[in-house]
PDB file of N, CA and C in Angstrom:
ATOM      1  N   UNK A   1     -11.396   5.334  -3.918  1.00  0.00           N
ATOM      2  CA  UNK A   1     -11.941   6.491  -3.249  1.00  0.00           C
ATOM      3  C   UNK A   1     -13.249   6.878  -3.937  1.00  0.00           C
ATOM      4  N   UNK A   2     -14.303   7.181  -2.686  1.00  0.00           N
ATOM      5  CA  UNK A   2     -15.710   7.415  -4.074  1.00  0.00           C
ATOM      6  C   UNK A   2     -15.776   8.771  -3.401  1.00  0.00           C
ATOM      7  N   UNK A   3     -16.964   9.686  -4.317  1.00  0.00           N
ATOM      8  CA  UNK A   3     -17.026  10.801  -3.823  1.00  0.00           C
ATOM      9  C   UNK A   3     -18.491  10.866  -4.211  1.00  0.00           C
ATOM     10  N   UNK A   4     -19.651  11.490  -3.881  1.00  0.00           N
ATOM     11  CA  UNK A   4     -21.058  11.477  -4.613  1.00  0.00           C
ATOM     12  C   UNK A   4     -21.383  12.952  -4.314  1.00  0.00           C
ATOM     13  N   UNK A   5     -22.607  13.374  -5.158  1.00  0.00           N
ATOM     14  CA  UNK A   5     -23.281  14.716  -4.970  1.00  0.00           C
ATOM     15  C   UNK A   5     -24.526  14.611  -4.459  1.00  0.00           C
ATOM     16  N   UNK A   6     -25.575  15.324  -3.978  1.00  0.00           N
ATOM     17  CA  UNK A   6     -26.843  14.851  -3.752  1.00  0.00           C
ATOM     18  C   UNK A   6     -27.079  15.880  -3.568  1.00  0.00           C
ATOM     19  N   UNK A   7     -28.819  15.935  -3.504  1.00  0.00           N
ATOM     20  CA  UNK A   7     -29.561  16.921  -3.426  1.00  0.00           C
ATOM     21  C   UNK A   7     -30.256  17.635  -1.792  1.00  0.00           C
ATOM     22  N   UNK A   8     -29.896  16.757  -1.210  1.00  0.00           N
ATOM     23  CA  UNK A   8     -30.209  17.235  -0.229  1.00  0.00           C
ATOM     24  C   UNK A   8     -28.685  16.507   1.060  1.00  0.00           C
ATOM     25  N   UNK A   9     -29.083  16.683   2.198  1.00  0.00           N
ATOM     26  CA  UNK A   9     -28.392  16.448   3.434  1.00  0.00           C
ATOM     27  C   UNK A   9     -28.880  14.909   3.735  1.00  0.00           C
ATOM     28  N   UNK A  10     -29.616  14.599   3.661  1.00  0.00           N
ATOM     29  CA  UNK A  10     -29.965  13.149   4.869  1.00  0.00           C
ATOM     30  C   UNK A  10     -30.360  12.053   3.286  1.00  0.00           C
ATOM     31  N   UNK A  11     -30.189  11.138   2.929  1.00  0.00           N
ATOM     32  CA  UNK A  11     -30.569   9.908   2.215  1.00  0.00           C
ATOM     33  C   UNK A  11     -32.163  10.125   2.362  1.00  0.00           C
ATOM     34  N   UNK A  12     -32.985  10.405   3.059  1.00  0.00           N
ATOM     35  CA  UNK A  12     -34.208  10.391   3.274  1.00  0.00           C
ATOM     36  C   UNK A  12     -34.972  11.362   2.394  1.00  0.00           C
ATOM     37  N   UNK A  13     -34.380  12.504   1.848  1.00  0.00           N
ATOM     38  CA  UNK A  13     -34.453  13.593   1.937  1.00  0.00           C
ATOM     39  C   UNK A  13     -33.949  13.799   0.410  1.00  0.00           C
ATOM     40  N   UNK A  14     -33.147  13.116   0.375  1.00  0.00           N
ATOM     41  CA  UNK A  14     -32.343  13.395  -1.303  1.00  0.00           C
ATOM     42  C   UNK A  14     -31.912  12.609  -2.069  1.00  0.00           C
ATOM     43  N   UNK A  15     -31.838  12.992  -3.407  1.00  0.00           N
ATOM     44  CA  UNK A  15     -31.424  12.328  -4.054  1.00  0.00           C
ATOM     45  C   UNK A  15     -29.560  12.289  -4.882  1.00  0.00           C
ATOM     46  N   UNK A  16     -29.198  11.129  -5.253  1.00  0.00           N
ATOM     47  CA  UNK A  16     -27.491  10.987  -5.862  1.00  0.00           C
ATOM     48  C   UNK A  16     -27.755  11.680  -7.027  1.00  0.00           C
ATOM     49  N   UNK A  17     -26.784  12.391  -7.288  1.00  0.00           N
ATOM     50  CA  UNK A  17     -26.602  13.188  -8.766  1.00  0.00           C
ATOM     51  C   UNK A  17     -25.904  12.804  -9.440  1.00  0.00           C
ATOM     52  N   UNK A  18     -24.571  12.651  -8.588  1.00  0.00           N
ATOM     53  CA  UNK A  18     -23.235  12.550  -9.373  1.00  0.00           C
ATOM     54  C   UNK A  18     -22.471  11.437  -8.489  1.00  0.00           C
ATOM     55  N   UNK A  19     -21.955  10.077  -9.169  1.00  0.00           N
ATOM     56  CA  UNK A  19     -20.810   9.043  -8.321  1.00  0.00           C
ATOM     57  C   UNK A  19     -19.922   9.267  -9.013  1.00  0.00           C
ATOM     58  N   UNK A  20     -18.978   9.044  -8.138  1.00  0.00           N
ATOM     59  CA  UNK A  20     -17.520   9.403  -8.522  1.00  0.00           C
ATOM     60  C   UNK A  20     -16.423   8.322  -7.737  1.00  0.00           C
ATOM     61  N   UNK A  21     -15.758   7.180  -8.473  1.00  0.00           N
ATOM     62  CA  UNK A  21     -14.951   6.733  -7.889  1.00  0.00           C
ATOM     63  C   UNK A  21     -13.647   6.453  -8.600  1.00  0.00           C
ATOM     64  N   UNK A  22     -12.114   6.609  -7.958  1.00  0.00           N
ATOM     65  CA  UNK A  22     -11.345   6.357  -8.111  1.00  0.00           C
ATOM     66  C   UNK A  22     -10.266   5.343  -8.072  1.00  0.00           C
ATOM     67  N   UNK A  23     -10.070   4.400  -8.845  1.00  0.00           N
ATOM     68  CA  UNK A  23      -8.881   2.989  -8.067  1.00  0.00           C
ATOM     69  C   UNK A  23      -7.796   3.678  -7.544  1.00  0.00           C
ATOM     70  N   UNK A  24      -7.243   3.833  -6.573  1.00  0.00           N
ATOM     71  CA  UNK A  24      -6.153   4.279  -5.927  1.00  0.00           C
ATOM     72  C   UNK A  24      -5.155   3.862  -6.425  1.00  0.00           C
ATOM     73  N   UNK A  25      -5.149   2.563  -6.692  1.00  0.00           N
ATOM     74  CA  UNK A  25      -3.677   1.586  -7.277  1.00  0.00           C
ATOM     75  C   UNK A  25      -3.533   1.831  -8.575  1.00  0.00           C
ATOM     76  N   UNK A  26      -4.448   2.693  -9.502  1.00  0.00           N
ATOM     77  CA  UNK A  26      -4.546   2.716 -10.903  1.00  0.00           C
ATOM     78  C   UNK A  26      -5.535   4.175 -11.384  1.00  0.00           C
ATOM     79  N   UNK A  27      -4.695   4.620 -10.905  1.00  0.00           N
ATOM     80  CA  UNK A  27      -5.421   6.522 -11.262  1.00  0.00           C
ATOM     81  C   UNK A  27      -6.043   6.647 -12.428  1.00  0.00           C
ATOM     82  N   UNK A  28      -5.916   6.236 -12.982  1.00  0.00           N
ATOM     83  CA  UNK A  28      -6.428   6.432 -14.533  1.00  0.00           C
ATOM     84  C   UNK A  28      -7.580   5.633 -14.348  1.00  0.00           C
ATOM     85  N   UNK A  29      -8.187   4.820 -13.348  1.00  0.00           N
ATOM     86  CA  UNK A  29      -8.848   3.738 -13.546  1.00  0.00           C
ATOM     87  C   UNK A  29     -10.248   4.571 -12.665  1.00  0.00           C
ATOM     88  N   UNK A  30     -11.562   5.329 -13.066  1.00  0.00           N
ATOM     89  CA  UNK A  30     -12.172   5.395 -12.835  1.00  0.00           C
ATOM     90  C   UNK A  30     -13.454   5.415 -13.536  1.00  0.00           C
ATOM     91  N   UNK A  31     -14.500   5.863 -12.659  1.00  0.00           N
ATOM     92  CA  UNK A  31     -15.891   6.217 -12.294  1.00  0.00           C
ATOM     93  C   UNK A  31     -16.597   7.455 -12.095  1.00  0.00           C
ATOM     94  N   UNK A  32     -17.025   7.876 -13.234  1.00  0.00           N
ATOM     95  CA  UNK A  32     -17.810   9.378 -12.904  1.00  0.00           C
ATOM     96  C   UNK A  32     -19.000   9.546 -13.927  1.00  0.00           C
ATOM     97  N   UNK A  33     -19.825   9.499 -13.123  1.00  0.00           N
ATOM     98  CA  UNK A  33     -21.382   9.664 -13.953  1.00  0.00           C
ATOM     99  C   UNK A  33     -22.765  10.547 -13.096  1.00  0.00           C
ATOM    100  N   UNK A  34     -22.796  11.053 -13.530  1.00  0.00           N
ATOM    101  CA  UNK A  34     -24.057  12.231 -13.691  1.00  0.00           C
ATOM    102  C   UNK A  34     -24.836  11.063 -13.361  1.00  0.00           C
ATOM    103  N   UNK A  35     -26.360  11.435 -12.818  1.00  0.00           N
ATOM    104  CA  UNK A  35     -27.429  10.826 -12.427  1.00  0.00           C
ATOM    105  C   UNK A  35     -28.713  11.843 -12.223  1.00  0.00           C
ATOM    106  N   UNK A  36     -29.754  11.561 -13.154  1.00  0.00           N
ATOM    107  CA  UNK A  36     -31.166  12.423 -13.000  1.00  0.00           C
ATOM    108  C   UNK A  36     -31.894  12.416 -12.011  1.00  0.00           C
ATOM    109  N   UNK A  37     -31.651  13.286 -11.308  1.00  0.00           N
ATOM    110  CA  UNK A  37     -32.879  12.808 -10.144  1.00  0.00           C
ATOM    111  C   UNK A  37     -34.314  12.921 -10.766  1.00  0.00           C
ATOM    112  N   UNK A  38     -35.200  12.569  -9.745  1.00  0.00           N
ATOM    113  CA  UNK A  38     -36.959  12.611 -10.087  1.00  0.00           C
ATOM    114  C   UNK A  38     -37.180  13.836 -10.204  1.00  0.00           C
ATOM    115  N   UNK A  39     -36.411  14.972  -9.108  1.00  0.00           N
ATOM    116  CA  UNK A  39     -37.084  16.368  -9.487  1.00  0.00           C
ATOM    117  C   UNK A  39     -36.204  17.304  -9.885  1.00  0.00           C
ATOM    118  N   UNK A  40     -36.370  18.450 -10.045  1.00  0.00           N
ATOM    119  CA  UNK A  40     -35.279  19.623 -10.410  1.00  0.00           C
ATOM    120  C   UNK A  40     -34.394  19.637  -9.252  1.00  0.00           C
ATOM    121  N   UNK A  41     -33.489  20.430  -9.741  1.00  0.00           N
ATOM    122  CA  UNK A  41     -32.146  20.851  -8.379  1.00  0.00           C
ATOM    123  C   UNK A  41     -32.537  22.313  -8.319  1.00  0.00           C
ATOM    124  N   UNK A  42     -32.701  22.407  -6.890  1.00  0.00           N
ATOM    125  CA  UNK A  42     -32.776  23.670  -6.180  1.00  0.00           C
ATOM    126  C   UNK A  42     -31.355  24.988  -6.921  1.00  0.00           C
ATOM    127  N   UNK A  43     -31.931  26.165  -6.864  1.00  0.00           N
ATOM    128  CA  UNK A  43     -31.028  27.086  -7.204  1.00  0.00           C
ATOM    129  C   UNK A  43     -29.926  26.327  -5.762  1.00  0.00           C
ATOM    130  N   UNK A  44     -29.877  26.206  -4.823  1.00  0.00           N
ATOM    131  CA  UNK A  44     -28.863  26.069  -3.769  1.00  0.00           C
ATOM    132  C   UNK A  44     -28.677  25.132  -3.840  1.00  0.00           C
ATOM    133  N   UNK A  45     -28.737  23.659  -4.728  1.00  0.00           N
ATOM    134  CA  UNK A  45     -28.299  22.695  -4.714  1.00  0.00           C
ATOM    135  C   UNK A  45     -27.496  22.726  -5.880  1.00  0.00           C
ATOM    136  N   UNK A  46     -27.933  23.383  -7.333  1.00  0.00           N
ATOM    137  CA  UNK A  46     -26.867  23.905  -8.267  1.00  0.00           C
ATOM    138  C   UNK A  46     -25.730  24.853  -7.724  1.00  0.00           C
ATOM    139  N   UNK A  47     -25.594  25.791  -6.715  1.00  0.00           N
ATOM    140  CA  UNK A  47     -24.619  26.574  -6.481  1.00  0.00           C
ATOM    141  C   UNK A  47     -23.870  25.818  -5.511  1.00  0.00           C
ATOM    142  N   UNK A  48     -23.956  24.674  -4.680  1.00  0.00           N
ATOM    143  CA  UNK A  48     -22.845  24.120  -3.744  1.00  0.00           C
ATOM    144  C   UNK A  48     -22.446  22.958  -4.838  1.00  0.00           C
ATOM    145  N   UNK A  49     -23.105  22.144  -5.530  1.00  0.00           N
ATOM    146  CA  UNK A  49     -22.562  21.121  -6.334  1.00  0.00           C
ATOM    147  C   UNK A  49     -21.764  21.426  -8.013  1.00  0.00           C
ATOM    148  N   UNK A  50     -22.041  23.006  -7.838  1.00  0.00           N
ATOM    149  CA  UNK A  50     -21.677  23.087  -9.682  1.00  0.00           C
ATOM    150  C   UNK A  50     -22.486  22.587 -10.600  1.00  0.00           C
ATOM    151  N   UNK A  51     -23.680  21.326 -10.824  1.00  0.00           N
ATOM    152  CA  UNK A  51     -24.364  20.775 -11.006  1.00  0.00           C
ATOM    153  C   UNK A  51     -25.771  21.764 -11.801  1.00  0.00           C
ATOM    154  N   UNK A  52     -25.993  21.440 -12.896  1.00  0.00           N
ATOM    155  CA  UNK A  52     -27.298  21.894 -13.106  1.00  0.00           C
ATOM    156  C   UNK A  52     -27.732  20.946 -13.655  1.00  0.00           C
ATOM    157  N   UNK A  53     -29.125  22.232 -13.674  1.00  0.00           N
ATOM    158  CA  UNK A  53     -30.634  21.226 -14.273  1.00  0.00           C
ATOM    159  C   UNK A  53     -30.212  20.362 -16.024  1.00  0.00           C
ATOM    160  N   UNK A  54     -29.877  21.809 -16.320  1.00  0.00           N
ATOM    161  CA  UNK A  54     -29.122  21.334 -18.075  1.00  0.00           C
ATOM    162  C   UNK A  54     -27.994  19.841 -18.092  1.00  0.00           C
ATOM    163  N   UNK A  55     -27.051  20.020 -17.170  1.00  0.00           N
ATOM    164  CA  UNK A  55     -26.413  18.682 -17.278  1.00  0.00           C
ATOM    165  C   UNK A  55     -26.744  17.416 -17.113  1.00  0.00           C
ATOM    166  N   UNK A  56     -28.274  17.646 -16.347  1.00  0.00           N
ATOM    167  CA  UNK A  56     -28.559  16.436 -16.142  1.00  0.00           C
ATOM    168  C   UNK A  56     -29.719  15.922 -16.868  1.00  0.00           C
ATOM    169  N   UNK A  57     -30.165  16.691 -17.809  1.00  0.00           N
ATOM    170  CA  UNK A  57     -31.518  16.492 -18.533  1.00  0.00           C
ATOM    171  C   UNK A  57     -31.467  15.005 -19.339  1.00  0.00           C
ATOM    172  N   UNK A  58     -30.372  14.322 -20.016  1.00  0.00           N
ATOM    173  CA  UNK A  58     -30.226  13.442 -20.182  1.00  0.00           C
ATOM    174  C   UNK A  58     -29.123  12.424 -19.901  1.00  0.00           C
ATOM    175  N   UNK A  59     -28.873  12.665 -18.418  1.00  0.00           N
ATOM    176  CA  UNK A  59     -28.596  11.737 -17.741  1.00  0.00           C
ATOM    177  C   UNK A  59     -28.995  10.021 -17.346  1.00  0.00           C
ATOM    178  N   UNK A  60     -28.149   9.486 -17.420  1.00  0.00           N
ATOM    179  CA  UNK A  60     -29.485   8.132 -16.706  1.00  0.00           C
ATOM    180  C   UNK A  60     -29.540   8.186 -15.319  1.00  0.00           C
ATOM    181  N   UNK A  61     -30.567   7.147 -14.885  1.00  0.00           N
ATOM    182  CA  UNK A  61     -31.282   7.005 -14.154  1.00  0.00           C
ATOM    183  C   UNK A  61     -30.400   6.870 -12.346  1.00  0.00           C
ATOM    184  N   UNK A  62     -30.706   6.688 -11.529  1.00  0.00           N
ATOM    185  CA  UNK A  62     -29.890   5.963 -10.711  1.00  0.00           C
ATOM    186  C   UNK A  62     -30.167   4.574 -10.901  1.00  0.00           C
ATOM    187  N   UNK A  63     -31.264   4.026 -11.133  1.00  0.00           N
ATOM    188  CA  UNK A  63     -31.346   2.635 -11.425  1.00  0.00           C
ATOM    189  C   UNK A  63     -30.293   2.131 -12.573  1.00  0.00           C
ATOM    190  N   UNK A  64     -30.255   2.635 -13.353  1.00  0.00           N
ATOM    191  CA  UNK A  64     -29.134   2.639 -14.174  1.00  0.00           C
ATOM    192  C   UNK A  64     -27.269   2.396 -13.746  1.00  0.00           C
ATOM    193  N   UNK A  65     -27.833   3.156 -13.645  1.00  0.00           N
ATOM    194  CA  UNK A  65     -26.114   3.952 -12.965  1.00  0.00           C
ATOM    195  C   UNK A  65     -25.564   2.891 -12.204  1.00  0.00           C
ATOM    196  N   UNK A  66     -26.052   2.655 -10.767  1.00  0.00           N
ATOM    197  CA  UNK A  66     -25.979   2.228  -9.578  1.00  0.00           C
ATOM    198  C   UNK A  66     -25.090   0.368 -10.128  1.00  0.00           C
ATOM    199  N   UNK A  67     -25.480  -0.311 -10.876  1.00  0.00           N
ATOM    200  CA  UNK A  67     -25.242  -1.508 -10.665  1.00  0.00           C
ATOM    201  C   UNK A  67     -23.267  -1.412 -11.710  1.00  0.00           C
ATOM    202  N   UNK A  68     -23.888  -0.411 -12.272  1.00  0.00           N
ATOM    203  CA  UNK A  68     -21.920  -0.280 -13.181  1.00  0.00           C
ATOM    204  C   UNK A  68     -21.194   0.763 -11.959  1.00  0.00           C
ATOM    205  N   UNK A  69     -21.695   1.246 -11.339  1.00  0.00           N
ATOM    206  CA  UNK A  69     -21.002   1.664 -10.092  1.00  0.00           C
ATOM    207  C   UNK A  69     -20.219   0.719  -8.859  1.00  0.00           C
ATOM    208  N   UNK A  70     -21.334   0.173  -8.635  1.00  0.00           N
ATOM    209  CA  UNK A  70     -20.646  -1.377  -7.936  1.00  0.00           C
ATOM    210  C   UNK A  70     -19.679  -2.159  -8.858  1.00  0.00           C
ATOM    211  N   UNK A  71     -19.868  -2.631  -9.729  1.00  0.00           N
ATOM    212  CA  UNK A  71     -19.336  -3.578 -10.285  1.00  0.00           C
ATOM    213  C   UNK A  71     -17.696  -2.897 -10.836  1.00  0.00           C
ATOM    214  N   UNK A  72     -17.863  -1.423 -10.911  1.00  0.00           N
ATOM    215  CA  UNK A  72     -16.479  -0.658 -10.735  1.00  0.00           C
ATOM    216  C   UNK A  72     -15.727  -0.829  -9.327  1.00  0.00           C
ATOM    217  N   UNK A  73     -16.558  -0.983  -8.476  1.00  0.00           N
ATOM    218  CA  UNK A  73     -16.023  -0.904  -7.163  1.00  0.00           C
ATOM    219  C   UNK A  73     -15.574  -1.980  -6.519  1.00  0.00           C
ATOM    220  N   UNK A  74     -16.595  -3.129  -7.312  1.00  0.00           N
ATOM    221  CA  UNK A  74     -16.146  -4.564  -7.075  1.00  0.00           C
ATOM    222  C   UNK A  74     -14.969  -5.153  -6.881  1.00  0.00           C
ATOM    223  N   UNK A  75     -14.574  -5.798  -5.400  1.00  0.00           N
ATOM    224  CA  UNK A  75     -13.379  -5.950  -4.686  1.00  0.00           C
ATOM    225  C   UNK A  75     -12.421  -5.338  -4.132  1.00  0.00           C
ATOM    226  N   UNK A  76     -12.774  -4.042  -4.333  1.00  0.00           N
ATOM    227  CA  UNK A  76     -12.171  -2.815  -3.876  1.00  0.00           C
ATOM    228  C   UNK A  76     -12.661  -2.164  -2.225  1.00  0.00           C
ATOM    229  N   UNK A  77     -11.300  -1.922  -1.395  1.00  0.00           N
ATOM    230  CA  UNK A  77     -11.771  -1.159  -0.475  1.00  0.00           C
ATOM    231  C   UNK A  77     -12.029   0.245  -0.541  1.00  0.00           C
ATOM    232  N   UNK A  78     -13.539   0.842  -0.186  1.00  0.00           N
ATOM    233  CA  UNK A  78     -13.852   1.614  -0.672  1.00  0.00           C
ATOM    234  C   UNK A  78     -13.543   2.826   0.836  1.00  0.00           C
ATOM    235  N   UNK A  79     -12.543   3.668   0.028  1.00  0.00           N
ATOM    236  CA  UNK A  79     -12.868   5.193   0.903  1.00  0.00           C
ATOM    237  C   UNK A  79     -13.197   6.135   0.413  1.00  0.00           C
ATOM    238  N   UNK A  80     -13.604   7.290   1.393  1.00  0.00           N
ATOM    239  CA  UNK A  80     -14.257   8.429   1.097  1.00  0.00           C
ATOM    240  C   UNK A  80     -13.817   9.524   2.438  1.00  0.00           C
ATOM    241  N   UNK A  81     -13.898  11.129   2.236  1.00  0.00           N
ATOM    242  CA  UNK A  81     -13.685  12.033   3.175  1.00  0.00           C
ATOM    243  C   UNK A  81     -14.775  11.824   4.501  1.00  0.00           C
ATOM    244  N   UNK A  82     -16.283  11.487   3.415  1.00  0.00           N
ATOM    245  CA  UNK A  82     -17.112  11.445   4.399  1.00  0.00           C
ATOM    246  C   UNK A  82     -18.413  10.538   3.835  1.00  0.00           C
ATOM    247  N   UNK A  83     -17.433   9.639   4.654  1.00  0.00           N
ATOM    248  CA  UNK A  83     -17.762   7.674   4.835  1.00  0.00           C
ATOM    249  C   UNK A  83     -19.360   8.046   5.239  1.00  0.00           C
ATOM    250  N   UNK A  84     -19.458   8.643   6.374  1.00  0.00           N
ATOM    251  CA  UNK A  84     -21.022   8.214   7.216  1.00  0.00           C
ATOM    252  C   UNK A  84     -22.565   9.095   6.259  1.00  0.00           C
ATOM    253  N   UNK A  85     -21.577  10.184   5.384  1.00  0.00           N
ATOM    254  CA  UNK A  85     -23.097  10.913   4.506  1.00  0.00           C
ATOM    255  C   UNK A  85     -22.912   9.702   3.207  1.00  0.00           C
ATOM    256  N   UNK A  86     -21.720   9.392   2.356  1.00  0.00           N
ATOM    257  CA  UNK A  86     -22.247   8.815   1.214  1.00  0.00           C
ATOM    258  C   UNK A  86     -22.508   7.450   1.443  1.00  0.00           C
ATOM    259  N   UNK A  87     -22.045   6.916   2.444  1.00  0.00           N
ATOM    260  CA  UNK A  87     -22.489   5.233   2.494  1.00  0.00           C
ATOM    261  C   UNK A  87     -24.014   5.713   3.310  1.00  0.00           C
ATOM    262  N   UNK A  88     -24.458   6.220   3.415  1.00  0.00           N
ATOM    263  CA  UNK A  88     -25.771   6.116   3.924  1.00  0.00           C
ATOM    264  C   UNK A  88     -26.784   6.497   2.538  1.00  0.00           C
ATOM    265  N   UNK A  89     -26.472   7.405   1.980  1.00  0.00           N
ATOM    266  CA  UNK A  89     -26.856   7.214   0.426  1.00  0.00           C
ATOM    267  C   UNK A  89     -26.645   6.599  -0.321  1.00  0.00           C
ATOM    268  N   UNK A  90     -25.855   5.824  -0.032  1.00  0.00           N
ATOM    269  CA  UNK A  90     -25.398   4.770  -1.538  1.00  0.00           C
ATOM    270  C   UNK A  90     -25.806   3.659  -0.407  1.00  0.00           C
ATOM    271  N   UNK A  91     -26.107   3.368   0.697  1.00  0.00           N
ATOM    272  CA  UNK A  91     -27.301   2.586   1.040  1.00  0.00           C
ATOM    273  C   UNK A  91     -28.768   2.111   0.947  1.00  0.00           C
ATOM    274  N   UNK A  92     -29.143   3.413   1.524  1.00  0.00           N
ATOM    275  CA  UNK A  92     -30.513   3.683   0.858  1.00  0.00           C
ATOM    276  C   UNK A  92     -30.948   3.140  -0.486  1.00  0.00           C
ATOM    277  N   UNK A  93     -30.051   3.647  -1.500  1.00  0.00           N
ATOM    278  CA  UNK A  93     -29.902   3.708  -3.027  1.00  0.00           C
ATOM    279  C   UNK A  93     -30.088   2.145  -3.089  1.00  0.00           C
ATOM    280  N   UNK A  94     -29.256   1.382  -3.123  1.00  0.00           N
ATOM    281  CA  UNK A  94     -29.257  -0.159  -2.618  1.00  0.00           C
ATOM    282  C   UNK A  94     -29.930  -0.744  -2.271  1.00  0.00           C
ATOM    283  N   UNK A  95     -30.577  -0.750  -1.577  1.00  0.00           N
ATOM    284  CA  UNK A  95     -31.686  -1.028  -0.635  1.00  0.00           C
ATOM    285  C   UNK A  95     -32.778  -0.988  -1.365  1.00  0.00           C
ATOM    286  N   UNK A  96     -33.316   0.515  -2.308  1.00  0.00           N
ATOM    287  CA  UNK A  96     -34.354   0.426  -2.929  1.00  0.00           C
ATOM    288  C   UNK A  96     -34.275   0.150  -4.485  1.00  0.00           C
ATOM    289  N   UNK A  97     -33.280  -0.384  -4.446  1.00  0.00           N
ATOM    290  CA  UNK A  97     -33.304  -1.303  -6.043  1.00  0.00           C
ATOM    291  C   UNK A  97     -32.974  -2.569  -5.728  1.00  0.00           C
ATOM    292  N   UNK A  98     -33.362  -3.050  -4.025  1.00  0.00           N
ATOM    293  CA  UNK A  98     -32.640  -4.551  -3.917  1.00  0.00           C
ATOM    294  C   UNK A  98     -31.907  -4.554  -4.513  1.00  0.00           C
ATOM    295  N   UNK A  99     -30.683  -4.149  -4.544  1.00  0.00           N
ATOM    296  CA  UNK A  99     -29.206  -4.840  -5.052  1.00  0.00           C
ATOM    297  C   UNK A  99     -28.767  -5.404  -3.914  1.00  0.00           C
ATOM    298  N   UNK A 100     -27.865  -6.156  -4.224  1.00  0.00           N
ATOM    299  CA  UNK A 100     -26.913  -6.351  -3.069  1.00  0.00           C
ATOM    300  C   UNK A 100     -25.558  -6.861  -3.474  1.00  0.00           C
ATOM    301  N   UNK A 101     -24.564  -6.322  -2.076  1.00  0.00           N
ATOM    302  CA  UNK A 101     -23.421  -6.769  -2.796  1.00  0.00           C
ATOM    303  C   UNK A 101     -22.857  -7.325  -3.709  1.00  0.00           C
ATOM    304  N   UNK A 102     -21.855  -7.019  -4.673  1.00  0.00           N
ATOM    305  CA  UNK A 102     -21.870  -7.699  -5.939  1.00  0.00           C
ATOM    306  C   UNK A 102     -20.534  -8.840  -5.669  1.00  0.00           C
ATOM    307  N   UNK A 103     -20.797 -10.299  -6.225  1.00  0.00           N
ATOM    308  CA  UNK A 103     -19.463 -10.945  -6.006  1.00  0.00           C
ATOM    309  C   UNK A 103     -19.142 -11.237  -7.207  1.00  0.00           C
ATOM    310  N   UNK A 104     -17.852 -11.306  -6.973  1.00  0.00           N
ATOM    311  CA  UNK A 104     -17.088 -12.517  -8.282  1.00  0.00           C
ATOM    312  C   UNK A 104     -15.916 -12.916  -7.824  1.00  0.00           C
ATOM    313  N   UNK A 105     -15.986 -14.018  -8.141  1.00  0.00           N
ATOM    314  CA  UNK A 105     -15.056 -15.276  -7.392  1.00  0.00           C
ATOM    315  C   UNK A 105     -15.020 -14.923  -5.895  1.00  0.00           C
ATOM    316  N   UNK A 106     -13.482 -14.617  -5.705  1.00  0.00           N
ATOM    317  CA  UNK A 106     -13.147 -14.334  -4.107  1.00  0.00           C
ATOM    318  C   UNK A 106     -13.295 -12.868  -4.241  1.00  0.00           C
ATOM    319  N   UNK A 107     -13.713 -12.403  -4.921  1.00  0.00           N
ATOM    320  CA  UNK A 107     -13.454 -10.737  -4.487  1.00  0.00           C
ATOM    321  C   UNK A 107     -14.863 -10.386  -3.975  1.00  0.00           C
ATOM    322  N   UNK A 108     -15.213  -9.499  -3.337  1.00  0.00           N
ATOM    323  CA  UNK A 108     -16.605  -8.762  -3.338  1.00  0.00           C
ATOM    324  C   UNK A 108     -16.486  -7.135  -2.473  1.00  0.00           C
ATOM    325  N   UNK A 109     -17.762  -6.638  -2.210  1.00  0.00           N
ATOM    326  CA  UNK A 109     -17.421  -5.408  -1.454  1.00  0.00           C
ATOM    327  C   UNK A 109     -18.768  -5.083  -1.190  1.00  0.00           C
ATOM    328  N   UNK A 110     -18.137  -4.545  -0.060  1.00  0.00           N
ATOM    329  CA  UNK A 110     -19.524  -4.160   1.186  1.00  0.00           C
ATOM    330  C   UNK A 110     -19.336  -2.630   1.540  1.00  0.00           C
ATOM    331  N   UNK A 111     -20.451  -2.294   1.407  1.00  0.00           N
ATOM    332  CA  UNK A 111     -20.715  -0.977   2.071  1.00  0.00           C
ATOM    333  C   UNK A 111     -20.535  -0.900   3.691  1.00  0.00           C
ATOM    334  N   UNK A 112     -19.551  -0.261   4.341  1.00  0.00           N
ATOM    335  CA  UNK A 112     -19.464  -0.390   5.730  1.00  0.00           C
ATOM    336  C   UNK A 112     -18.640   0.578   6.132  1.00  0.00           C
ATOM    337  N   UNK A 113     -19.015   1.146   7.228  1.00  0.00           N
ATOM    338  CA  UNK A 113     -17.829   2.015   7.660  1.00  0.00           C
ATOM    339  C   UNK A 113     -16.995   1.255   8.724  1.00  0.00           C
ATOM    340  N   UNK A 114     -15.634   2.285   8.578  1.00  0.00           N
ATOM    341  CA  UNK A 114     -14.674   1.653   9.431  1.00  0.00           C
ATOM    342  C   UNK A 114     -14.425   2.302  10.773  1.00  0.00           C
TER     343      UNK A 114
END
């Protein structure tokens, strides 16, 4: 199960703050990391996310972040409450660090909704 924060509404528009994913089969088995965006967080983007400027001052990067995120997620079917806002950001995101799907052996995982 992943969950993300962002700074704005549309991928176009904003940036990932916070990924968050869970192994379902192994609760104990997760993913949660803070991420700096390029600019400050709006007073209204700190009050809906909990999120401040202070927590994230030395955060890493999304370039960072992004490839131990996958590789957590790697072979895993990935859900979420709301599939169509974070897979369109964690698209985008993808997209502009050319990553792409990560494999190993027979396992791999794709961003897709169902």
């Amino acid at each position: 199960m992943i969950d993300i924060e962002t700074t704005a509404l549309t991928p176009q528009r904003g940036e990932i703050i916070r990924l968050y994913a869970r192994d379902l089969d192994e609760p104990c088995s997760t993913f949660n990391q803070l991420v700096k965006p390029k600019r400050p967080l709006s007073n209204l983007v700190q009050q809906i996310t909990e999120i401040t400027n202070e927590m994230l001052r030395d955060a890493p990067s999304i370039e960072a972040v992004m490839p131990e995120f996958l590789d957590f997620l790697d072979g895993s079917i990935v859900v979420s409450n709301n599939s169509t806002f974070e897979l369109g950001f964690l698209k985008i995101a993808i997209e502009a660090m050319d990553l792409q799907c990560f494999q190993k052996t027979s396992r791999s995982i794709c961003l897709s909704e169902v």
